[in-house]
N, C-alpha and C. Protein backbone atom coordinates (compact mmCIF):
# COMPACT_ATOMS: atom_id res chain seq x y z
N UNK A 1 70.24 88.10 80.55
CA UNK A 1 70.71 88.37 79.20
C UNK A 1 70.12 87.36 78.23
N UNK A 2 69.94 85.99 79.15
CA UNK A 2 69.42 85.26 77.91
C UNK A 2 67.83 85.38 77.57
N UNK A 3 67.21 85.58 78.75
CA UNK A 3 65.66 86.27 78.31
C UNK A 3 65.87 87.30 77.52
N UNK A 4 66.31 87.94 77.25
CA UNK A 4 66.37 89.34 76.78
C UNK A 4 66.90 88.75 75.46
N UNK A 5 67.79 88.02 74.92
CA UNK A 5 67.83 87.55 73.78
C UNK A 5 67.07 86.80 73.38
N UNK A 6 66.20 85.75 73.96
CA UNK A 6 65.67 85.19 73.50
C UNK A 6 64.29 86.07 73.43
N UNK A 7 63.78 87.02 74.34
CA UNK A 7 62.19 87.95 73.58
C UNK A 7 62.61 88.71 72.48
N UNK A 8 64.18 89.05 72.23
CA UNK A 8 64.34 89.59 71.68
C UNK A 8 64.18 88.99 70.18
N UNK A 9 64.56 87.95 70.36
CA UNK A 9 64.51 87.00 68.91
C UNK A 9 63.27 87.02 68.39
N UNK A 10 62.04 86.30 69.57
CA UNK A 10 60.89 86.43 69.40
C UNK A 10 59.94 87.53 68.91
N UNK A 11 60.38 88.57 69.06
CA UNK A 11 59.67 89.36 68.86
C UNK A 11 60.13 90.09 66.96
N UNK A 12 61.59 89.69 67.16
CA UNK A 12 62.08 89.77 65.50
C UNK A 12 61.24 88.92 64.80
N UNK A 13 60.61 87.71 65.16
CA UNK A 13 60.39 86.68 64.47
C UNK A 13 58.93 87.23 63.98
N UNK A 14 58.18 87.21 65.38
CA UNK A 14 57.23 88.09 65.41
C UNK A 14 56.78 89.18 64.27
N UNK A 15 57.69 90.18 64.59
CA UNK A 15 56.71 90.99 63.29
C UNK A 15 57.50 90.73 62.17
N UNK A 16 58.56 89.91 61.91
CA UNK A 16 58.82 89.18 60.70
C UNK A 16 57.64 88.79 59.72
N UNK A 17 56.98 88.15 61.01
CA UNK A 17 55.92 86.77 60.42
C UNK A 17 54.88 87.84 60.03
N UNK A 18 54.53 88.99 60.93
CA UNK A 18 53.71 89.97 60.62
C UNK A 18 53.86 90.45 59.21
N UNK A 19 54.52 91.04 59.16
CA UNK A 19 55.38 91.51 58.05
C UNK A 19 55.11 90.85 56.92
N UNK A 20 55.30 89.88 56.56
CA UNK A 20 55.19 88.53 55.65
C UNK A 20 54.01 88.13 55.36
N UNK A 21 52.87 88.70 56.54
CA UNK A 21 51.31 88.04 56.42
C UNK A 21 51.56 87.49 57.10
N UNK A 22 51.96 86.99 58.86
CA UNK A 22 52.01 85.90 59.66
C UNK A 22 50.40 86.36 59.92
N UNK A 23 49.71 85.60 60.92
CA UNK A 23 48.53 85.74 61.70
C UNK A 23 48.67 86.77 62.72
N UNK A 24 47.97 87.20 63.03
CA UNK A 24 47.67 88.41 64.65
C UNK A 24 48.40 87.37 65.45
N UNK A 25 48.27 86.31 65.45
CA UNK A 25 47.48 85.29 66.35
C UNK A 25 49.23 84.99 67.25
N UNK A 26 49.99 84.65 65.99
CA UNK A 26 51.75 84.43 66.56
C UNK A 26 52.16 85.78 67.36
N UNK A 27 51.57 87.17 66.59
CA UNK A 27 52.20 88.16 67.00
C UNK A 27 51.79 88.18 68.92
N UNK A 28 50.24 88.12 69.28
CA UNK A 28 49.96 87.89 70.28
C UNK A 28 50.63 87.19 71.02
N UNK A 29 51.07 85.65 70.80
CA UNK A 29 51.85 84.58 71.98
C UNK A 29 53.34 85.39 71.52
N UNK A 30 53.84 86.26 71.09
CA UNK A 30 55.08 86.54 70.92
C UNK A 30 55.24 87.69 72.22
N UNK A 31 53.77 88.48 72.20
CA UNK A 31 53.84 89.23 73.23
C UNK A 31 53.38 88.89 74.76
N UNK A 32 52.88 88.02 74.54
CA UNK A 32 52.81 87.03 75.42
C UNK A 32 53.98 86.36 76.06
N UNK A 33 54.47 85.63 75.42
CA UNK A 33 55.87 85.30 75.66
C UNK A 33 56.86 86.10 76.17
N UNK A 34 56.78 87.66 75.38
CA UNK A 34 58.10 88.41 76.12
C UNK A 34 57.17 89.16 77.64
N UNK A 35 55.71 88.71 77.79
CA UNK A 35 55.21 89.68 78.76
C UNK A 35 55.79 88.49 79.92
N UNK A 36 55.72 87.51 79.31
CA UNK A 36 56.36 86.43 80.84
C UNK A 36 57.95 86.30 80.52
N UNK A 37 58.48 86.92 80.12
CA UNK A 37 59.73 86.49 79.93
C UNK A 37 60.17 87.79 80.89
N UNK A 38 59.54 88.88 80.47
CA UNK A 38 59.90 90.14 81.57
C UNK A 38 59.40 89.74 83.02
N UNK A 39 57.89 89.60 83.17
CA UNK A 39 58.17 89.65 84.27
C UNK A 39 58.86 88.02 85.43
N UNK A 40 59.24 86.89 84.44
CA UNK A 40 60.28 86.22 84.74
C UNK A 40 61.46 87.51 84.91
N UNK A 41 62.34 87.76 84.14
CA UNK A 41 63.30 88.44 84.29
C UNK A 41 63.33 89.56 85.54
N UNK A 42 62.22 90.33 85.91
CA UNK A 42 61.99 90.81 87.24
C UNK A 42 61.94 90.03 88.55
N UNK A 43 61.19 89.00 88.34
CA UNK A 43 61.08 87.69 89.10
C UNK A 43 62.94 87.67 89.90
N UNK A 44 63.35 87.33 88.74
CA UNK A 44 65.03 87.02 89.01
C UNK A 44 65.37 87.92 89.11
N UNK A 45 65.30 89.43 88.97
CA UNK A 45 66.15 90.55 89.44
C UNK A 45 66.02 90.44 90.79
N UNK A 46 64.59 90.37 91.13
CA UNK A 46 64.06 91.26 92.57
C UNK A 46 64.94 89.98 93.69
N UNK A 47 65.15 88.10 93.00
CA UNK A 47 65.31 87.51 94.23
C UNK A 47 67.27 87.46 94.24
N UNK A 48 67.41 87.89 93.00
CA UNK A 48 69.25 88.22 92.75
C UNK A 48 69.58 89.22 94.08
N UNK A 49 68.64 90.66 94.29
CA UNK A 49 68.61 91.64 94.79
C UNK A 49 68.59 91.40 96.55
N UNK A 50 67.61 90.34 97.07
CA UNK A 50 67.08 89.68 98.39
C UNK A 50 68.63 89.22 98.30
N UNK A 51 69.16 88.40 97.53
CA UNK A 51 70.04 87.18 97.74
C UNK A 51 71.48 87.64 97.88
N UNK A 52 71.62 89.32 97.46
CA UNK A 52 72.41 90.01 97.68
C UNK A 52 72.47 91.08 98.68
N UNK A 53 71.36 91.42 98.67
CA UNK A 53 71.01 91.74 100.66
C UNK A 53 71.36 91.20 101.69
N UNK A 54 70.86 89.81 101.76
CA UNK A 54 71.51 88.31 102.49
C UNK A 54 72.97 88.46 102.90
N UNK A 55 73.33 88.49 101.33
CA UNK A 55 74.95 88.09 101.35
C UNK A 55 75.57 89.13 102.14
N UNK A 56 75.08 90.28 101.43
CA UNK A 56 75.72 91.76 102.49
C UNK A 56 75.43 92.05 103.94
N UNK A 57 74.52 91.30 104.30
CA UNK A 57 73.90 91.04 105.48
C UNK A 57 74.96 90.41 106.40
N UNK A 58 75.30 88.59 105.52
CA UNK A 58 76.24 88.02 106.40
C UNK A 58 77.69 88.47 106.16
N UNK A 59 77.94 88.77 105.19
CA UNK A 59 79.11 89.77 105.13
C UNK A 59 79.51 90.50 106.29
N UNK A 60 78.39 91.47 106.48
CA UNK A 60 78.84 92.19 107.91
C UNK A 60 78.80 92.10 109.24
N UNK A 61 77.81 90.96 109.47
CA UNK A 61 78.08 90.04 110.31
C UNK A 61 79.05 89.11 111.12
N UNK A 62 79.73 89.31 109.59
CA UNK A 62 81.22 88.13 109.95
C UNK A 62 82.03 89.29 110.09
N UNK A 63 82.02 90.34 109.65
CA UNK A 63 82.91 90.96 109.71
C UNK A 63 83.20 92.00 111.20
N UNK A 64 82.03 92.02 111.36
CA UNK A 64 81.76 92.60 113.20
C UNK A 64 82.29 91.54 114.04
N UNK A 65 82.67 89.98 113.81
CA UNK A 65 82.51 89.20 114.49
C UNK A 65 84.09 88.95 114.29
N UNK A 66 84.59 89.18 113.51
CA UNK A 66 85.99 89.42 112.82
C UNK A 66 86.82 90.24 113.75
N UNK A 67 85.95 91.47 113.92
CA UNK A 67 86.39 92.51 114.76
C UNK A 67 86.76 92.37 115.93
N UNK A 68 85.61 91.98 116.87
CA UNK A 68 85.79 91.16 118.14
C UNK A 68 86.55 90.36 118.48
N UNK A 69 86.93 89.32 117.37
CA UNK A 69 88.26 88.37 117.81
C UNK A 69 89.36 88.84 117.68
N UNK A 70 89.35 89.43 116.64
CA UNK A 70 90.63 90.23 117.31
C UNK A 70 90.62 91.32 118.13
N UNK A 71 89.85 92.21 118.19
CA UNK A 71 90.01 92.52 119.69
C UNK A 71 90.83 91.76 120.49
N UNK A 72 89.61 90.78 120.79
CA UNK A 72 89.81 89.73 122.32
C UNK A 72 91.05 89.43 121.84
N UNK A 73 91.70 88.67 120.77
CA UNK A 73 93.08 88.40 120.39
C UNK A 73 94.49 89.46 120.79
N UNK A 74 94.16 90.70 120.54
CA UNK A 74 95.00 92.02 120.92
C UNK A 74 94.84 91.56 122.75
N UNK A 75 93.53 91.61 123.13
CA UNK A 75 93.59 92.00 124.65
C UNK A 75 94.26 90.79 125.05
N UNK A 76 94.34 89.61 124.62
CA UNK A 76 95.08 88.23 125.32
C UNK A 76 96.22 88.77 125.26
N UNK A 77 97.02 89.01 123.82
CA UNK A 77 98.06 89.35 124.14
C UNK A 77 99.04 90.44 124.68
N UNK A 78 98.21 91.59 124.84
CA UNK A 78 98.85 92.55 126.02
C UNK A 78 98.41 92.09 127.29
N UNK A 79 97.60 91.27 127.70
CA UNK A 79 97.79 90.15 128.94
C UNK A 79 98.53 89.70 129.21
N UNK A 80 99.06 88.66 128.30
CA UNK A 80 100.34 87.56 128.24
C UNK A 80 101.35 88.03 128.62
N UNK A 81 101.71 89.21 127.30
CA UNK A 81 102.89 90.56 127.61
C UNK A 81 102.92 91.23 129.19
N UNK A 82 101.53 91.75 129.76
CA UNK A 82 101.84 92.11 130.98
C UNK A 82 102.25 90.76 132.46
N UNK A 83 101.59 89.49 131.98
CA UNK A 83 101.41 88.72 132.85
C UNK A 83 103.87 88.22 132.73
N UNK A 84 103.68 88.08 131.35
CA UNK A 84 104.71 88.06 131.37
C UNK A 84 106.16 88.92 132.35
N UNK A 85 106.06 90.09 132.25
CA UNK A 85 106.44 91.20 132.62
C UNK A 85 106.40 91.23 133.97
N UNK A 86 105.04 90.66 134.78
CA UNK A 86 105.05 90.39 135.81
C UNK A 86 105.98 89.42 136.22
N UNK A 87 106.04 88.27 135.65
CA UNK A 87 106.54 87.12 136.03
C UNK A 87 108.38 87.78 136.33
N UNK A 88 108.61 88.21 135.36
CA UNK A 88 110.29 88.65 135.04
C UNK A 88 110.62 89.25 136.39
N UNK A 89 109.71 90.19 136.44
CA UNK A 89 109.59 90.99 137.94
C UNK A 89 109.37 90.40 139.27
N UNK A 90 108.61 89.08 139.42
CA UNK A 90 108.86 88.33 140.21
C UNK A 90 109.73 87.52 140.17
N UNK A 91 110.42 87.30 139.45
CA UNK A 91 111.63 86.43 139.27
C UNK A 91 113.01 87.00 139.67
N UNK A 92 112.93 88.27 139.29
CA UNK A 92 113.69 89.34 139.99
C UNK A 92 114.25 89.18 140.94
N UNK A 93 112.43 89.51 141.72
CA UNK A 93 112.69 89.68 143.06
C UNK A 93 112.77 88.12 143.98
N UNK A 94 112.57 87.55 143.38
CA UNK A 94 112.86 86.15 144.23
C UNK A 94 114.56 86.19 144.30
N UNK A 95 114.98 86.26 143.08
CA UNK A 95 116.57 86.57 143.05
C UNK A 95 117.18 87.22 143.79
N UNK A 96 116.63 88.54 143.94
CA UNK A 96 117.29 89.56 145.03
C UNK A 96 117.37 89.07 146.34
N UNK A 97 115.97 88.10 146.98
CA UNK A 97 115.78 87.94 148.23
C UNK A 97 116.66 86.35 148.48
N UNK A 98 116.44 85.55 147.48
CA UNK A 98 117.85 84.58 147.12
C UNK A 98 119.21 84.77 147.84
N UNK A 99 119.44 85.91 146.76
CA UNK A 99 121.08 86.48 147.12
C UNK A 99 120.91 87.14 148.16
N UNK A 100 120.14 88.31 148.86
CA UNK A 100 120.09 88.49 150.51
C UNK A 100 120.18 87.30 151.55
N UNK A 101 119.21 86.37 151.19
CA UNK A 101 119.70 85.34 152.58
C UNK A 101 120.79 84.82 152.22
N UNK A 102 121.23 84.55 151.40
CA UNK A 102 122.89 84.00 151.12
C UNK A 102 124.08 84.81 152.19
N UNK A 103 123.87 86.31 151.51
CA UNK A 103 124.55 87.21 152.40
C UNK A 103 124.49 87.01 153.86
N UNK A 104 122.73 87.20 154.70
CA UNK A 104 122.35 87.20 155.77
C UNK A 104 123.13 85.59 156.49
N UNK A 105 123.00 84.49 155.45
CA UNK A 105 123.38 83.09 155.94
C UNK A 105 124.83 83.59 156.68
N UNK A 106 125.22 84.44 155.35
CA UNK A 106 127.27 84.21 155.81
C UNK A 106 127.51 85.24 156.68
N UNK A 107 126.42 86.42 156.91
CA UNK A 107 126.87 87.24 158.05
C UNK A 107 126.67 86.61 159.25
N UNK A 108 125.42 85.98 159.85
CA UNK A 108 124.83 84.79 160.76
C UNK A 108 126.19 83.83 160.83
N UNK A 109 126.76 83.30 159.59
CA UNK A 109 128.24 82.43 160.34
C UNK A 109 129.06 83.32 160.87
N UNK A 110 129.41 84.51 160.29
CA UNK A 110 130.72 85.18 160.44
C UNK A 110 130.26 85.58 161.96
N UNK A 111 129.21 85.86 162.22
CA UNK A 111 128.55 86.45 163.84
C UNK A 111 128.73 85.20 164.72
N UNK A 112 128.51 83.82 164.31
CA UNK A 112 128.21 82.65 164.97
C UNK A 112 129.82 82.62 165.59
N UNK A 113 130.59 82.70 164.61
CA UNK A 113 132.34 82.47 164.61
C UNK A 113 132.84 83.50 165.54
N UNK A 114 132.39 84.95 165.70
CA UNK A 114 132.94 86.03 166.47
C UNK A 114 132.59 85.65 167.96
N UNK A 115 131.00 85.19 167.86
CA UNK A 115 130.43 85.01 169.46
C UNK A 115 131.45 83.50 169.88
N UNK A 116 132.04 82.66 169.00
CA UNK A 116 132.59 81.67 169.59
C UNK A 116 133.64 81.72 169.67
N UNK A 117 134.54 83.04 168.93
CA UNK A 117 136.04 83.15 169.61
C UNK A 117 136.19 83.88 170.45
N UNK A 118 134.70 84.74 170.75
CA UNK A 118 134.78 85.69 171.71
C UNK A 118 134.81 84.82 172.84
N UNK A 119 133.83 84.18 173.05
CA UNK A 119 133.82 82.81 173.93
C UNK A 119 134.63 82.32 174.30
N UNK A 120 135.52 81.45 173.32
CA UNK A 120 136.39 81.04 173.76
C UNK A 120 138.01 82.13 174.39
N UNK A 121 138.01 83.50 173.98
CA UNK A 121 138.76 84.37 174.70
C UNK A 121 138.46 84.14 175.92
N UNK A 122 137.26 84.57 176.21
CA UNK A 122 136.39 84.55 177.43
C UNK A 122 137.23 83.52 178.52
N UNK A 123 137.31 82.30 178.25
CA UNK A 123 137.07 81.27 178.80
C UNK A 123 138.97 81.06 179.01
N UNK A 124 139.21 81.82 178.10
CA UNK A 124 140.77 81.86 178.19
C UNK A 124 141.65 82.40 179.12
N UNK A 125 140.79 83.54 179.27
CA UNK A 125 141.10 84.80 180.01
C UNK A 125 140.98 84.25 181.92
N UNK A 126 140.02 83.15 182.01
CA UNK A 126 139.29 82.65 182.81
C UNK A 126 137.79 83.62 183.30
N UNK A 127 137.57 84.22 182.41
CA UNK A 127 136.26 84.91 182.95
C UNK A 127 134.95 83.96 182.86
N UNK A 128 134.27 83.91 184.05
CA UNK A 128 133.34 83.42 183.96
C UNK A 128 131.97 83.83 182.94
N UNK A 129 131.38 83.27 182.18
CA UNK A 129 130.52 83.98 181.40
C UNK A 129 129.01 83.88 181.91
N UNK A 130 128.45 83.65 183.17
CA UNK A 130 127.31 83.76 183.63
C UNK A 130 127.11 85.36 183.59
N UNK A 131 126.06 86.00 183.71
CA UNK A 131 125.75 87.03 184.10
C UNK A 131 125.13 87.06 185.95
N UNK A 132 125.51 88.14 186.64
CA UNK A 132 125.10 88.26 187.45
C UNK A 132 123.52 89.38 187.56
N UNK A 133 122.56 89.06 188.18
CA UNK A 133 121.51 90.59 188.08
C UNK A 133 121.26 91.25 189.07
């Protein structure tokens, strides 16, 4: 915008001076001036244009890369969640098998206690408890 105001000025000035009787000579470096001021001003379009290619470039770059972590972020945590889930479930079952030998412990006494009053009936009775074969 400011090239463009400023050839623009120039070139007012330009055939001003024309106008007035300036020389050929100003009107020439006036066109001169706006012929490098344009293709300056193209100059800077075309590397604005690269530099915004670039940008859109790494833009989507990051943004594919964006994607992926979370992905991988989602997949950790329905991991965690299942590893979790597992764990509860083994914890469970450690519990269950816990409270079974507890049971098994007190049936094993209550059996230990029957074979030893049976025993001692036995022994009451006077029966010998050898086996014969």
């Amino acid at each position: 915008e400011q090239l463009r105001s400023q050839q623009a000025k120039g070139l007012a000035a330009g055939r001003r001076r024309d106008s007035e009787g300036g020389s050929s000579e100003e009107a020439r470096r006036q066109r001169e001036l706006g012929e490098r001021l344009e293709q300056e001003l193209a100059g800077l379009r075309e590397e604005l244009a690269k530099i915004g290619d670039e940008a859109n470039s790494k833009i989507e770059a990051a943004n594919v890369r964006i994607r992926a972590l979370r992905q991988e972020r989602d997949d950790a945590v329905r991991e965690v969640e299942q590893e979790n889930l597992h764990l509860r479930k083994v914890q469970e079952t450690k519990e269950d098998i816990i409270s079974e030998k507890v049971k098994l412990s007190e049936q094993k006494e209550a059996l230990l206690k029957i074979v030893e009053d049976l025993h001692q009936t036995c022994i009451g009775a006077g029966l010998s408890m050898t086996t014969t074969g």
